[in-house]
PDB file of N, CA and C in Angstrom:
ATOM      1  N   UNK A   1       0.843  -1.173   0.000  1.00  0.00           N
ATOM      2  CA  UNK A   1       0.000   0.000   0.000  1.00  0.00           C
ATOM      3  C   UNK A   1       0.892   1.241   0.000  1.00  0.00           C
ATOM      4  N   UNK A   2       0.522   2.027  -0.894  1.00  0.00           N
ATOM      5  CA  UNK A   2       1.721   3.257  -0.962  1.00  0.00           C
ATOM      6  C   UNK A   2       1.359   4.188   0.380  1.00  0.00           C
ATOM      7  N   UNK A   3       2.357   4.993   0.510  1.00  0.00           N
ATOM      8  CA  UNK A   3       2.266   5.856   2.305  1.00  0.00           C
ATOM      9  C   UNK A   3       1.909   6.703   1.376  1.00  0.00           C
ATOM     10  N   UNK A   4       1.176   7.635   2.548  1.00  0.00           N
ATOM     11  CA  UNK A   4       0.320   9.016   2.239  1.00  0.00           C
ATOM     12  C   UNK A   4       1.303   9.794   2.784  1.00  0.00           C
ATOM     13  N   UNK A   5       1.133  11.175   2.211  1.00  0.00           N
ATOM     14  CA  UNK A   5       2.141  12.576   2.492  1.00  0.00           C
ATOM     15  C   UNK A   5       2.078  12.743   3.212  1.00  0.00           C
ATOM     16  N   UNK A   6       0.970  12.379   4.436  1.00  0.00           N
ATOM     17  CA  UNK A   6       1.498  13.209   5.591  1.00  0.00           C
ATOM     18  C   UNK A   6       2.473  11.973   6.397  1.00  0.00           C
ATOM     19  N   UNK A   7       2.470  10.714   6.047  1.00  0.00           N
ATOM     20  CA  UNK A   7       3.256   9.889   6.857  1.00  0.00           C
ATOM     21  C   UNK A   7       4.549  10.242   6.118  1.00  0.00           C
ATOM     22  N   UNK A   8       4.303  10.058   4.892  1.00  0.00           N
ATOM     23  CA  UNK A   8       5.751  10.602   4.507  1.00  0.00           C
ATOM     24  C   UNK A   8       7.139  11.696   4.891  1.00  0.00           C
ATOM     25  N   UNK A   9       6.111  12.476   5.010  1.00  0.00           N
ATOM     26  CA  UNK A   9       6.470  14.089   5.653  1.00  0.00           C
ATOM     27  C   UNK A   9       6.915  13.498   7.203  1.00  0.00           C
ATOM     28  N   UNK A  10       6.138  12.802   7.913  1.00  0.00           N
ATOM     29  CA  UNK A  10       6.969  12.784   9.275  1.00  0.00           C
ATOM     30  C   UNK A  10       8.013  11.323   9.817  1.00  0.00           C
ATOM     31  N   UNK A  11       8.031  10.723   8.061  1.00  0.00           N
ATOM     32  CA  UNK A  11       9.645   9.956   7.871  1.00  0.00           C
ATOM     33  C   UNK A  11      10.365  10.955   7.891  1.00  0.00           C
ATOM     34  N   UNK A  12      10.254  11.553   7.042  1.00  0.00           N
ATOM     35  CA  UNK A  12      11.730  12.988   6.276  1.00  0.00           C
ATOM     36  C   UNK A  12      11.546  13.786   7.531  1.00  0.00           C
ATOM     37  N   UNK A  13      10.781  14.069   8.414  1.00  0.00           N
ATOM     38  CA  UNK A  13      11.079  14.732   9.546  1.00  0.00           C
ATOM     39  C   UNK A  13      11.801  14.065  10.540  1.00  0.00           C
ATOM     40  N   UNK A  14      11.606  12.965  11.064  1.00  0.00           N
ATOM     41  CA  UNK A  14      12.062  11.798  11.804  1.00  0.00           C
ATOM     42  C   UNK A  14      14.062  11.310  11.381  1.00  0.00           C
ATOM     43  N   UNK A  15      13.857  11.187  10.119  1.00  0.00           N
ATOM     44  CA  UNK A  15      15.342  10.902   9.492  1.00  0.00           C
ATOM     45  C   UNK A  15      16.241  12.272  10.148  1.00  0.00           C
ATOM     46  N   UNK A  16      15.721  13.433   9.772  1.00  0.00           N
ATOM     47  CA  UNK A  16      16.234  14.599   9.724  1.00  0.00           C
ATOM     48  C   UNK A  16      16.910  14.906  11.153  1.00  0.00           C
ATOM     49  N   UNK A  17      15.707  14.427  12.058  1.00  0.00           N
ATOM     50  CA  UNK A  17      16.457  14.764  13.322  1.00  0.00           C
ATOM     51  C   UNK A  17      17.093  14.194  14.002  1.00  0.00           C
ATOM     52  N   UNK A  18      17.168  12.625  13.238  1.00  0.00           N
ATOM     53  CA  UNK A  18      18.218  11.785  13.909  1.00  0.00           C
ATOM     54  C   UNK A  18      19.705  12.008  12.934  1.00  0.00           C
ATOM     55  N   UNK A  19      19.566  12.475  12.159  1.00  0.00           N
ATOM     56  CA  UNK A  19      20.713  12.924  11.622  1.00  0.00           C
ATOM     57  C   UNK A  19      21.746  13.714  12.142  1.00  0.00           C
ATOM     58  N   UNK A  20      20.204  15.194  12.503  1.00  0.00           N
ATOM     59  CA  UNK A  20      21.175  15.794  13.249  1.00  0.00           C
ATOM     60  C   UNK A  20      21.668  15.582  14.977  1.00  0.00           C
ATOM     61  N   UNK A  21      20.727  14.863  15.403  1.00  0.00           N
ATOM     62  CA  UNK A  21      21.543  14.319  16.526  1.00  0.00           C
ATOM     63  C   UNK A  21      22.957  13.205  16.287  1.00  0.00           C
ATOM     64  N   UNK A  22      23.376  12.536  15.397  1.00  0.00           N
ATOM     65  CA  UNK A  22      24.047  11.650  15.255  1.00  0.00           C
ATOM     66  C   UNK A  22      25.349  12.421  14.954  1.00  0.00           C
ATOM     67  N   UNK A  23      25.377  13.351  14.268  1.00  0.00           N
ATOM     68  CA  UNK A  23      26.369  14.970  13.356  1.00  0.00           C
ATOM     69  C   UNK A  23      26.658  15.358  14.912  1.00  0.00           C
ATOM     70  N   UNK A  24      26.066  15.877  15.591  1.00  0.00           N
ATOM     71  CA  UNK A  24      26.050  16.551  17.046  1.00  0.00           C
ATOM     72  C   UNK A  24      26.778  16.000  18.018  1.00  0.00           C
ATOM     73  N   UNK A  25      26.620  14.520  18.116  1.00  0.00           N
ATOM     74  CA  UNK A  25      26.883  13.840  18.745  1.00  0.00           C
ATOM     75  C   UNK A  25      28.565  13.653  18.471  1.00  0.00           C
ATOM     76  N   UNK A  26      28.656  13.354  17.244  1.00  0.00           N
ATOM     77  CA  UNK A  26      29.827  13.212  16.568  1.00  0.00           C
ATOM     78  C   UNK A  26      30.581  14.513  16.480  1.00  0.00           C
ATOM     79  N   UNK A  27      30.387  15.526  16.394  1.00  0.00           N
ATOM     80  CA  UNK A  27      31.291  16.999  16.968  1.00  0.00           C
ATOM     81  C   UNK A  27      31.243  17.085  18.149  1.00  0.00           C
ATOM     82  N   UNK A  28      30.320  16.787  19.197  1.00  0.00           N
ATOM     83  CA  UNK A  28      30.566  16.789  20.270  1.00  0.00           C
ATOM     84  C   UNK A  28      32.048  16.128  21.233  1.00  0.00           C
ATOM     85  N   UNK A  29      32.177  14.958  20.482  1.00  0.00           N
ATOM     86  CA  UNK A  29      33.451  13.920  20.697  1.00  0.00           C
ATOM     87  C   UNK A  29      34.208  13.660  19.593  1.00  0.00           C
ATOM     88  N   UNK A  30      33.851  14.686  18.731  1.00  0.00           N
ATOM     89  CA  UNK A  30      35.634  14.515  18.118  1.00  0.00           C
ATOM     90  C   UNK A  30      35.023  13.098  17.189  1.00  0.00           C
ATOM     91  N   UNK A  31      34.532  12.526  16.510  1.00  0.00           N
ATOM     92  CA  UNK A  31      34.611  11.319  16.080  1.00  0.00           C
ATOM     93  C   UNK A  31      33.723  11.411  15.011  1.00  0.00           C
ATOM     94  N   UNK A  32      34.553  10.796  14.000  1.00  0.00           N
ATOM     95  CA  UNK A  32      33.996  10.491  12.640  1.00  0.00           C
ATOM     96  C   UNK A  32      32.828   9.744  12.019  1.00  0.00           C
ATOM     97  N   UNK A  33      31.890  10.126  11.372  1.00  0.00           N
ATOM     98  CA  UNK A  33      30.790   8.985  11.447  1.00  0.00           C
ATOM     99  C   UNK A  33      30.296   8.897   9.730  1.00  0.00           C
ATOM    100  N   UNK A  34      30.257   7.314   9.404  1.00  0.00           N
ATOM    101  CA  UNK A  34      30.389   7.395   8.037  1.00  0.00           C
ATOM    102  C   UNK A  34      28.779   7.057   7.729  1.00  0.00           C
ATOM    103  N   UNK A  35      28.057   7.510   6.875  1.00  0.00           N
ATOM    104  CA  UNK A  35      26.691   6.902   6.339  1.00  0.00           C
ATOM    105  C   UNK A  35      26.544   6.608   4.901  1.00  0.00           C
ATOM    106  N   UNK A  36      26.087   5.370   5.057  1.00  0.00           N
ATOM    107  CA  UNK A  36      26.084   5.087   3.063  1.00  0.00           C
ATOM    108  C   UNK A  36      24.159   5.197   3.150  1.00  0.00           C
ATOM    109  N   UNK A  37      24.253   5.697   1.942  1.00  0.00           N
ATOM    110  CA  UNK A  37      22.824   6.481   1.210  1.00  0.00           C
ATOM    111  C   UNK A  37      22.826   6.086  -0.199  1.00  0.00           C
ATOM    112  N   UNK A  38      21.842   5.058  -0.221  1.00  0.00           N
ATOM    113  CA  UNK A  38      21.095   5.018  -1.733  1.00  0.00           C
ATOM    114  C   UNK A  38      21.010   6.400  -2.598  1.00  0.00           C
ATOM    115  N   UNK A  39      20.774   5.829  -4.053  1.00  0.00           N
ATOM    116  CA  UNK A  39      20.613   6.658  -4.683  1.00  0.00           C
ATOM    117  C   UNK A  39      19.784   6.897  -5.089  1.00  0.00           C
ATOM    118  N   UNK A  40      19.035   7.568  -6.154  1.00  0.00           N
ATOM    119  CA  UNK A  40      17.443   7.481  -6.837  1.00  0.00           C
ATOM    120  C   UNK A  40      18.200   6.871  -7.951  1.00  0.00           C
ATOM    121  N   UNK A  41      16.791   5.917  -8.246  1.00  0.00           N
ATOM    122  CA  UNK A  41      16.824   5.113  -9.516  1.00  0.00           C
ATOM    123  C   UNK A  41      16.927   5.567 -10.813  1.00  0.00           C
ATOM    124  N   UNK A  42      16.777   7.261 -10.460  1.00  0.00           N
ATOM    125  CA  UNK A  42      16.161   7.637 -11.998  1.00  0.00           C
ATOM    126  C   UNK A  42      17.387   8.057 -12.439  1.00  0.00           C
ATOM    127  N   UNK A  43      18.694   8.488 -11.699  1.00  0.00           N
ATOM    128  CA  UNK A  43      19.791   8.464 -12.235  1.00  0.00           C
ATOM    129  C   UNK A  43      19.873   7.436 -13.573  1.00  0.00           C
ATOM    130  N   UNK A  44      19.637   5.868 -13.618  1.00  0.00           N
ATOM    131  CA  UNK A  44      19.425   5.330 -14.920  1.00  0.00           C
ATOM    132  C   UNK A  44      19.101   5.726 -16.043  1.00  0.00           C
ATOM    133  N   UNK A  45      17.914   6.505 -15.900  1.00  0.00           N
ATOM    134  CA  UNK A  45      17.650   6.998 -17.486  1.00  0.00           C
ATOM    135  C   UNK A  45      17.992   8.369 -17.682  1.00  0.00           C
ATOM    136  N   UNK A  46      19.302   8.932 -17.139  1.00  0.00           N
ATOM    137  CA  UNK A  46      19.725  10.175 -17.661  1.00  0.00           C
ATOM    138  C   UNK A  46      20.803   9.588 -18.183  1.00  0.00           C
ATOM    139  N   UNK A  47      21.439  10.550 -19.015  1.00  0.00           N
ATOM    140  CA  UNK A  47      22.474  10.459 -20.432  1.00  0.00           C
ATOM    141  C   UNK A  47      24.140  10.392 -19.247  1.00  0.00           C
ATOM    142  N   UNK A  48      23.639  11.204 -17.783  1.00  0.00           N
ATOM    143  CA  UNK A  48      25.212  10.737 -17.253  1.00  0.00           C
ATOM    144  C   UNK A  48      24.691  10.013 -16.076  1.00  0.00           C
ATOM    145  N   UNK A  49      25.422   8.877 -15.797  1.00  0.00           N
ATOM    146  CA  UNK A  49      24.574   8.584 -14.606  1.00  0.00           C
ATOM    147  C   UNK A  49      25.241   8.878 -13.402  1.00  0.00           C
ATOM    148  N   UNK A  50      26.288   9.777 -13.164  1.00  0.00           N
ATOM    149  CA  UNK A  50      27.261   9.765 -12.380  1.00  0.00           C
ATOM    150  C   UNK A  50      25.955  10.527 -10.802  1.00  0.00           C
ATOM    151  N   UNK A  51      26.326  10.298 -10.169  1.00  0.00           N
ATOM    152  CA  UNK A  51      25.668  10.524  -9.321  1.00  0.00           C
ATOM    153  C   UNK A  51      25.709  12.161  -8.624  1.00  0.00           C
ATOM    154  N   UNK A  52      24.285  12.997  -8.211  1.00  0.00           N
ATOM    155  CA  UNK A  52      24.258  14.194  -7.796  1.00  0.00           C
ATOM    156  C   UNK A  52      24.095  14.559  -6.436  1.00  0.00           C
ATOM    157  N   UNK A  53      23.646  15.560  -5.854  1.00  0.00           N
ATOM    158  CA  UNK A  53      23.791  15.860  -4.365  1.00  0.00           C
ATOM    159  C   UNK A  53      22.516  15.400  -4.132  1.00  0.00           C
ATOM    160  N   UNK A  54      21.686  15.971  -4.883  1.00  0.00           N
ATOM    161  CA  UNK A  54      20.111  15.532  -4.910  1.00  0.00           C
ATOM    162  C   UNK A  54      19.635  14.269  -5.145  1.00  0.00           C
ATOM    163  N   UNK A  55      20.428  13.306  -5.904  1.00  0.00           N
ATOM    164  CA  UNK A  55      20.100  12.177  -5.907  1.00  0.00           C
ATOM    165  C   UNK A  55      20.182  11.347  -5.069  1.00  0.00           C
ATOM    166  N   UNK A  56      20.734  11.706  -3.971  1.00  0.00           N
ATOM    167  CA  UNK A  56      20.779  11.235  -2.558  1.00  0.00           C
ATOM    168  C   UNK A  56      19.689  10.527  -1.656  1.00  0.00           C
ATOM    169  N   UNK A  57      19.208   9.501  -1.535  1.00  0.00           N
ATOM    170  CA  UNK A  57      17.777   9.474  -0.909  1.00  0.00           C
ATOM    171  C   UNK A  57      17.661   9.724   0.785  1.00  0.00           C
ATOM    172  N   UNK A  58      16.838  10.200   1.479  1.00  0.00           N
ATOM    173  CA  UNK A  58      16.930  10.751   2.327  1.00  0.00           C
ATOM    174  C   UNK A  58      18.761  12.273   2.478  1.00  0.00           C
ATOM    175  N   UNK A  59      18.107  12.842   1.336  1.00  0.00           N
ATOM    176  CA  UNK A  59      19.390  13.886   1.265  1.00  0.00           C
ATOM    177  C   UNK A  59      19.111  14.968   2.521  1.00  0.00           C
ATOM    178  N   UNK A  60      17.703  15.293   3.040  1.00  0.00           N
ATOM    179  CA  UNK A  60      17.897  16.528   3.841  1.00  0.00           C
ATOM    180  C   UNK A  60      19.150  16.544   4.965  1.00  0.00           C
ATOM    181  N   UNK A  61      18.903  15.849   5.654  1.00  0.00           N
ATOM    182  CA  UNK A  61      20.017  15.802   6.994  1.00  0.00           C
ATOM    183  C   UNK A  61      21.076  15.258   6.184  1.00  0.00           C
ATOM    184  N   UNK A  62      21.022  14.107   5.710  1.00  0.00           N
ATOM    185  CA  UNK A  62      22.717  13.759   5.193  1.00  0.00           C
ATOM    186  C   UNK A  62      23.392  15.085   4.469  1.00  0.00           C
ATOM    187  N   UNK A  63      22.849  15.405   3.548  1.00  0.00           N
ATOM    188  CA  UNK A  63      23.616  16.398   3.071  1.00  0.00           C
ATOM    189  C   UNK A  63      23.842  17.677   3.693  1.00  0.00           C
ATOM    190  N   UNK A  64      22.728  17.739   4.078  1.00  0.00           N
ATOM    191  CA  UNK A  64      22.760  18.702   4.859  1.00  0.00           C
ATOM    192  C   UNK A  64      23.570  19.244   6.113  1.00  0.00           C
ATOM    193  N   UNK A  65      24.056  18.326   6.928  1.00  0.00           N
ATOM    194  CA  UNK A  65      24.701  18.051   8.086  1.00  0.00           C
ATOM    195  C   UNK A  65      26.170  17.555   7.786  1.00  0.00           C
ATOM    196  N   UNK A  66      26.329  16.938   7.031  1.00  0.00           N
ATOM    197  CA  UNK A  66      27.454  16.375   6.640  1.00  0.00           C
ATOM    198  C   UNK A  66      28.919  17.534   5.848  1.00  0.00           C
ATOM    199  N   UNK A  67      29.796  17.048   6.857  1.00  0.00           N
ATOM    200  CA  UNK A  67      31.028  17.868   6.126  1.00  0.00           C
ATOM    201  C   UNK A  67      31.534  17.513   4.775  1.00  0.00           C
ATOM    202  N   UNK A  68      31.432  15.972   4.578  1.00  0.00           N
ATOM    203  CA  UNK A  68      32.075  15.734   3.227  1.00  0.00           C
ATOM    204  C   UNK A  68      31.171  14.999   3.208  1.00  0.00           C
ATOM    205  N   UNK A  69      30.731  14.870   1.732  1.00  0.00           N
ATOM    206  CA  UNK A  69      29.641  13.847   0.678  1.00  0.00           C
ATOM    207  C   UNK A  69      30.637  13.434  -0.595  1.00  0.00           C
ATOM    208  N   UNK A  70      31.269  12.159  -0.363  1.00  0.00           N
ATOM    209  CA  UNK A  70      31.749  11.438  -1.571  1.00  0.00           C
ATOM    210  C   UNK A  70      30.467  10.212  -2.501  1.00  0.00           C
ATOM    211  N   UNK A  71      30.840  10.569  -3.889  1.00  0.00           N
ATOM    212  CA  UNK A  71      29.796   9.473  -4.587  1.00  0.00           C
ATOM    213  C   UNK A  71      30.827   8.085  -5.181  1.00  0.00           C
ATOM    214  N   UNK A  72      30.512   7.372  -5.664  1.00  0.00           N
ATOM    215  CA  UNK A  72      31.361   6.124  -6.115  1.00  0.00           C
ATOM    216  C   UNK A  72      30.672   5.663  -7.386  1.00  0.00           C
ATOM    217  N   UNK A  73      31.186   5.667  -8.584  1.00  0.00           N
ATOM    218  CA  UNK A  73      30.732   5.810  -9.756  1.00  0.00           C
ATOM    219  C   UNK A  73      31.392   4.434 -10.591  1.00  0.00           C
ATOM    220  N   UNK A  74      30.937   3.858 -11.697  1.00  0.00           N
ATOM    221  CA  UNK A  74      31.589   2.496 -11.736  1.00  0.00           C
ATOM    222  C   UNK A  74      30.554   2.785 -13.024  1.00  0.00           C
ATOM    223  N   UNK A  75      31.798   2.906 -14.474  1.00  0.00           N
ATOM    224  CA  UNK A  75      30.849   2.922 -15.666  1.00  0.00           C
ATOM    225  C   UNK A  75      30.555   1.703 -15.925  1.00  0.00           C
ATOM    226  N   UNK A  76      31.796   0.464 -15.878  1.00  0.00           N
ATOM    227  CA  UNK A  76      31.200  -0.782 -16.097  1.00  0.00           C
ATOM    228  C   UNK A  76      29.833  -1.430 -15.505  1.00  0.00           C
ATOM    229  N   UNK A  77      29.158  -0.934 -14.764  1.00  0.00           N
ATOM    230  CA  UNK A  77      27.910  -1.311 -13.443  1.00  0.00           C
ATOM    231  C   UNK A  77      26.842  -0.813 -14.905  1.00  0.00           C
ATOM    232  N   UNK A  78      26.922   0.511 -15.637  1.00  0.00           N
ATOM    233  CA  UNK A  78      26.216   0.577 -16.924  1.00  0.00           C
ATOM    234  C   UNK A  78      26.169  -0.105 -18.225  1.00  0.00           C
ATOM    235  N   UNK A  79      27.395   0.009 -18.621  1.00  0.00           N
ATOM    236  CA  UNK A  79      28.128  -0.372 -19.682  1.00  0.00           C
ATOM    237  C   UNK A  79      29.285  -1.278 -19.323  1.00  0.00           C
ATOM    238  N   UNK A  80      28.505  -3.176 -19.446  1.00  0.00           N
ATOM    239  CA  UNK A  80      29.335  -4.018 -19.447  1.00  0.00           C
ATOM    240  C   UNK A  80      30.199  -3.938 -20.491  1.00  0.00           C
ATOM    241  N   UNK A  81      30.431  -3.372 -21.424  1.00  0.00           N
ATOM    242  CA  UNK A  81      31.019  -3.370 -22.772  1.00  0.00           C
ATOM    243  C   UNK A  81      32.142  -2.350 -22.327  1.00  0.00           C
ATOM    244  N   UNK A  82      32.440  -1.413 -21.513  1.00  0.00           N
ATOM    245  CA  UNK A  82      33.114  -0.454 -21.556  1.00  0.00           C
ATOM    246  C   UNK A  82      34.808  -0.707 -21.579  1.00  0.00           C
ATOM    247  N   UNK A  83      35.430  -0.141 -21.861  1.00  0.00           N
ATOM    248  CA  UNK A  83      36.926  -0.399 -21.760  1.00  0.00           C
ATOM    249  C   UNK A  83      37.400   0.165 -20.490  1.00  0.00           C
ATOM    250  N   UNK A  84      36.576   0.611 -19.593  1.00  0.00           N
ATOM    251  CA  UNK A  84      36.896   0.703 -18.266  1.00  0.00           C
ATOM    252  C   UNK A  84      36.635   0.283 -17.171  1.00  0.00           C
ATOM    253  N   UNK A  85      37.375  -1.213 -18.060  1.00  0.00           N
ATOM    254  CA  UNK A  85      37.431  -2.396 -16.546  1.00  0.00           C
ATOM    255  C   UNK A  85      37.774  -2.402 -15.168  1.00  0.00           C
ATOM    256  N   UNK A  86      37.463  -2.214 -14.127  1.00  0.00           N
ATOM    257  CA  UNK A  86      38.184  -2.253 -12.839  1.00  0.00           C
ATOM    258  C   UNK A  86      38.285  -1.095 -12.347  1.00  0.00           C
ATOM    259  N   UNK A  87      37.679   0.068 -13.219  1.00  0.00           N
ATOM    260  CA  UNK A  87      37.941   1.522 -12.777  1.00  0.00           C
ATOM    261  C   UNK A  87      36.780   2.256 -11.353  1.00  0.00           C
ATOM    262  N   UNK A  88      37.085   3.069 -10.867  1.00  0.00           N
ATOM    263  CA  UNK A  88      36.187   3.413  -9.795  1.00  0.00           C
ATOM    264  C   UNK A  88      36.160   5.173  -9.717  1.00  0.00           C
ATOM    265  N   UNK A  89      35.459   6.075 -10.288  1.00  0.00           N
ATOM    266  CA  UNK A  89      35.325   7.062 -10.008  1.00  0.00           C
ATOM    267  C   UNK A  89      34.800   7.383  -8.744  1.00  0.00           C
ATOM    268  N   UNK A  90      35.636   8.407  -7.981  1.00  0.00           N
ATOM    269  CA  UNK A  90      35.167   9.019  -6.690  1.00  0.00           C
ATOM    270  C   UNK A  90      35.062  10.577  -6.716  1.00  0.00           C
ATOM    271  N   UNK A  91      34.025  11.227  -6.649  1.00  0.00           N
ATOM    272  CA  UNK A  91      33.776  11.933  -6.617  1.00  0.00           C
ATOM    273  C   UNK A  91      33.589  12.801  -5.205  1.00  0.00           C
ATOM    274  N   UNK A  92      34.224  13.800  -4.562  1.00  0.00           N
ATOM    275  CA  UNK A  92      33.786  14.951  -3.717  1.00  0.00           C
ATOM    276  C   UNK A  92      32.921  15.429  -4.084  1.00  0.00           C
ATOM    277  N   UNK A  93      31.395  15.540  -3.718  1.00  0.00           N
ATOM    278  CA  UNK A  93      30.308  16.425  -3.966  1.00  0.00           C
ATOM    279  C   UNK A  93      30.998  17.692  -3.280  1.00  0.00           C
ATOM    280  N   UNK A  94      30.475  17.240  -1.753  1.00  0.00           N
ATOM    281  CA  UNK A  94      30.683  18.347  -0.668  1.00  0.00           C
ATOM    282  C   UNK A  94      31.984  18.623   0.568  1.00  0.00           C
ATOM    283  N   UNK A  95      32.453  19.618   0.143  1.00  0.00           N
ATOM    284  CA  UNK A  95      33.293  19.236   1.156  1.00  0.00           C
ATOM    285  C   UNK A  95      33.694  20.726   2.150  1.00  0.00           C
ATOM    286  N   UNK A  96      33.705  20.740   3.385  1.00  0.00           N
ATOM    287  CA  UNK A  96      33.871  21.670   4.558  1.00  0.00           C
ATOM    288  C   UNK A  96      35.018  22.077   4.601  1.00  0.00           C
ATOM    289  N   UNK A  97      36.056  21.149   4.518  1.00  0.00           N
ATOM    290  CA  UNK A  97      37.416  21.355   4.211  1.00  0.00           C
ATOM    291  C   UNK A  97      38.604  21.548   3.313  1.00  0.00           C
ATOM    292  N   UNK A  98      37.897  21.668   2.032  1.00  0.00           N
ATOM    293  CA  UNK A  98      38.695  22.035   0.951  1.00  0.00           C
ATOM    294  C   UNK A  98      37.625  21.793  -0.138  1.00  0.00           C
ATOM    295  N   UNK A  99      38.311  21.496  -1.177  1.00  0.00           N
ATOM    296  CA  UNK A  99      37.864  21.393  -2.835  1.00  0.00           C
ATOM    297  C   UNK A  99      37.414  20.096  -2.989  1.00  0.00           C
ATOM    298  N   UNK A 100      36.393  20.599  -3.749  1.00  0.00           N
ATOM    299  CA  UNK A 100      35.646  19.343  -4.255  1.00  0.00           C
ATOM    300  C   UNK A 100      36.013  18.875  -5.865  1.00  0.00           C
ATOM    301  N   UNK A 101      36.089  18.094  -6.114  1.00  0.00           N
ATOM    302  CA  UNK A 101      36.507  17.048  -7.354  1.00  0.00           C
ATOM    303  C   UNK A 101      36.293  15.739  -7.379  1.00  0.00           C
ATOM    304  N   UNK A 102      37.542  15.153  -8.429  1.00  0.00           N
ATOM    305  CA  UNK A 102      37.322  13.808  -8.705  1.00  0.00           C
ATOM    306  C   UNK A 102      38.479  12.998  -8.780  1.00  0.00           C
ATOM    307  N   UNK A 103      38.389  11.743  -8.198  1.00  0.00           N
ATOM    308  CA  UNK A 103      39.524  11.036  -8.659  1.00  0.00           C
ATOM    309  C   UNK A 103      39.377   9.783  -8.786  1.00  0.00           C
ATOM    310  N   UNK A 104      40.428   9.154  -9.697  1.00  0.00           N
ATOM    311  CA  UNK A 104      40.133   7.518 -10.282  1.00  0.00           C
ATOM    312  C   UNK A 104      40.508   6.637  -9.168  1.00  0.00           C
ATOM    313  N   UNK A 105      40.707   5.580  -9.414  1.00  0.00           N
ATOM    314  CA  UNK A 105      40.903   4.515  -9.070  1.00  0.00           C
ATOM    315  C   UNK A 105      40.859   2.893  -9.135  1.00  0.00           C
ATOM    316  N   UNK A 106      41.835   1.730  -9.091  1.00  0.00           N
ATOM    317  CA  UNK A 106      41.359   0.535  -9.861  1.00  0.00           C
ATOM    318  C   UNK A 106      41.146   0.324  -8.536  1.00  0.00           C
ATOM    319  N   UNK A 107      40.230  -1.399  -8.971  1.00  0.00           N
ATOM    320  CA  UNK A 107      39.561  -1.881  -8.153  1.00  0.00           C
ATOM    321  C   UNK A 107      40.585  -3.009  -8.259  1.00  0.00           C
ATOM    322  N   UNK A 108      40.895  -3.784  -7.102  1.00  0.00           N
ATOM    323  CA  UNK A 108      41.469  -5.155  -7.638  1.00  0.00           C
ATOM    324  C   UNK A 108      40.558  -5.977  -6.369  1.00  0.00           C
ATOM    325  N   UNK A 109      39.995  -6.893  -7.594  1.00  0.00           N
ATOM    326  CA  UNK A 109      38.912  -7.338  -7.027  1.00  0.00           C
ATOM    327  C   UNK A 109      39.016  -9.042  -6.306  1.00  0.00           C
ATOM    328  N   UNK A 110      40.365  -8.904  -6.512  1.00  0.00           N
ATOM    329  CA  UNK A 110      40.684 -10.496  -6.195  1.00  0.00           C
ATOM    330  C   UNK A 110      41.137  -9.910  -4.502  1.00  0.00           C
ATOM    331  N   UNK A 111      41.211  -9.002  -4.002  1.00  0.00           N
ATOM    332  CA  UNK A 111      41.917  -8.727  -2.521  1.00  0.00           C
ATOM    333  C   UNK A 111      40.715  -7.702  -2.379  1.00  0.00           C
ATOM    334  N   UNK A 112      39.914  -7.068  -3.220  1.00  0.00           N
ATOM    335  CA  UNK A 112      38.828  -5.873  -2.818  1.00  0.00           C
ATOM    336  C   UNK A 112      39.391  -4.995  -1.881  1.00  0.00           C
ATOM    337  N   UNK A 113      40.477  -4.478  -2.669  1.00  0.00           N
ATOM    338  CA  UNK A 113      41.480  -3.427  -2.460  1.00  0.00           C
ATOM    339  C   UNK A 113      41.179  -2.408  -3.465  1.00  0.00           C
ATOM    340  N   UNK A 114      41.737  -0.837  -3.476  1.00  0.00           N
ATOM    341  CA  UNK A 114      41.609   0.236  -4.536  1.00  0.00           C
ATOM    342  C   UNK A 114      43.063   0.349  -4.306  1.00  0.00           C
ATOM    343  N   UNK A 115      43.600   0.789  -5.754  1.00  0.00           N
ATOM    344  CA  UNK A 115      44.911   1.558  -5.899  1.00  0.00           C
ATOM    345  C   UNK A 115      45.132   2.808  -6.625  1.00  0.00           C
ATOM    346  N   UNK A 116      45.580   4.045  -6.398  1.00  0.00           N
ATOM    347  CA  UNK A 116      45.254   4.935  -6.795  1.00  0.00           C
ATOM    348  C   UNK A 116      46.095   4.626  -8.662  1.00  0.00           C
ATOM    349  N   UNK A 117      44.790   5.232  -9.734  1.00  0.00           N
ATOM    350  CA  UNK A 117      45.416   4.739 -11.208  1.00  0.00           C
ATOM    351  C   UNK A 117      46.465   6.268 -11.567  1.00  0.00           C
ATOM    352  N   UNK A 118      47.185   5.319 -12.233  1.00  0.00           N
ATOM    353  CA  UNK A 118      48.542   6.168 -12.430  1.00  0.00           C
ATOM    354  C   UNK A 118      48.215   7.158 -14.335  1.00  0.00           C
TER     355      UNK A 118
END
């Protein structure tokens, strides 16, 4: 049965404030706290699928609260055909502490290790 807007509305309210208690908590003591966040599906049928700030699901508090937002991009996951076997784009969306960009990386998948590509 699909949820109605107003239950909806007080998920995205509910997420939001445990977010920011968890951010709070974590400046409070100095300590790092990592969250992995789905993406929206509809990234698929756009022409790049690399991932956006907005495509974030539950983005209010994560993005919102968060000092750095990295994405992890993998053209082969689209395009089994691609000549970029083993490759791993990482992307800085957001970042508090410097510049945001991009950088490569192989995957070696026999140890599920990254090495930075030369």
């Amino acid at each position: 049965m699909p949820m109605s807007l107003e239950t909806s509305s007080k998920i995205g309210r509910l997420l939001g404030n445990v977010s920011y208690e968890i951010f709070r908590i974590a400046r409070d003591f100095s300590i790092p706290v990592i969250v992995l966040a789905g993406v929206s599906r509809k990234i698929g049928w756009r022409k790049d699928q690399r991932p956006r700030l907005a495509d974030i699901v539950s983005a209010d508090g994560i993005v919102w609260y968060a000092d750095t937002v990295l994405s992890i991009y993998r053209e082969e996951f689209y395009d089994p055909y691609t000549a970029k076997k083993n490759q791993i784009e990482v992307n800085i969306m957001k970042s508090f502490y410097g510049d945001v960009g991009c950088f490569n990386l192989l995957q070696d998948r026999l140890w599920g290790t990254f090495v930075e590509r030369e």
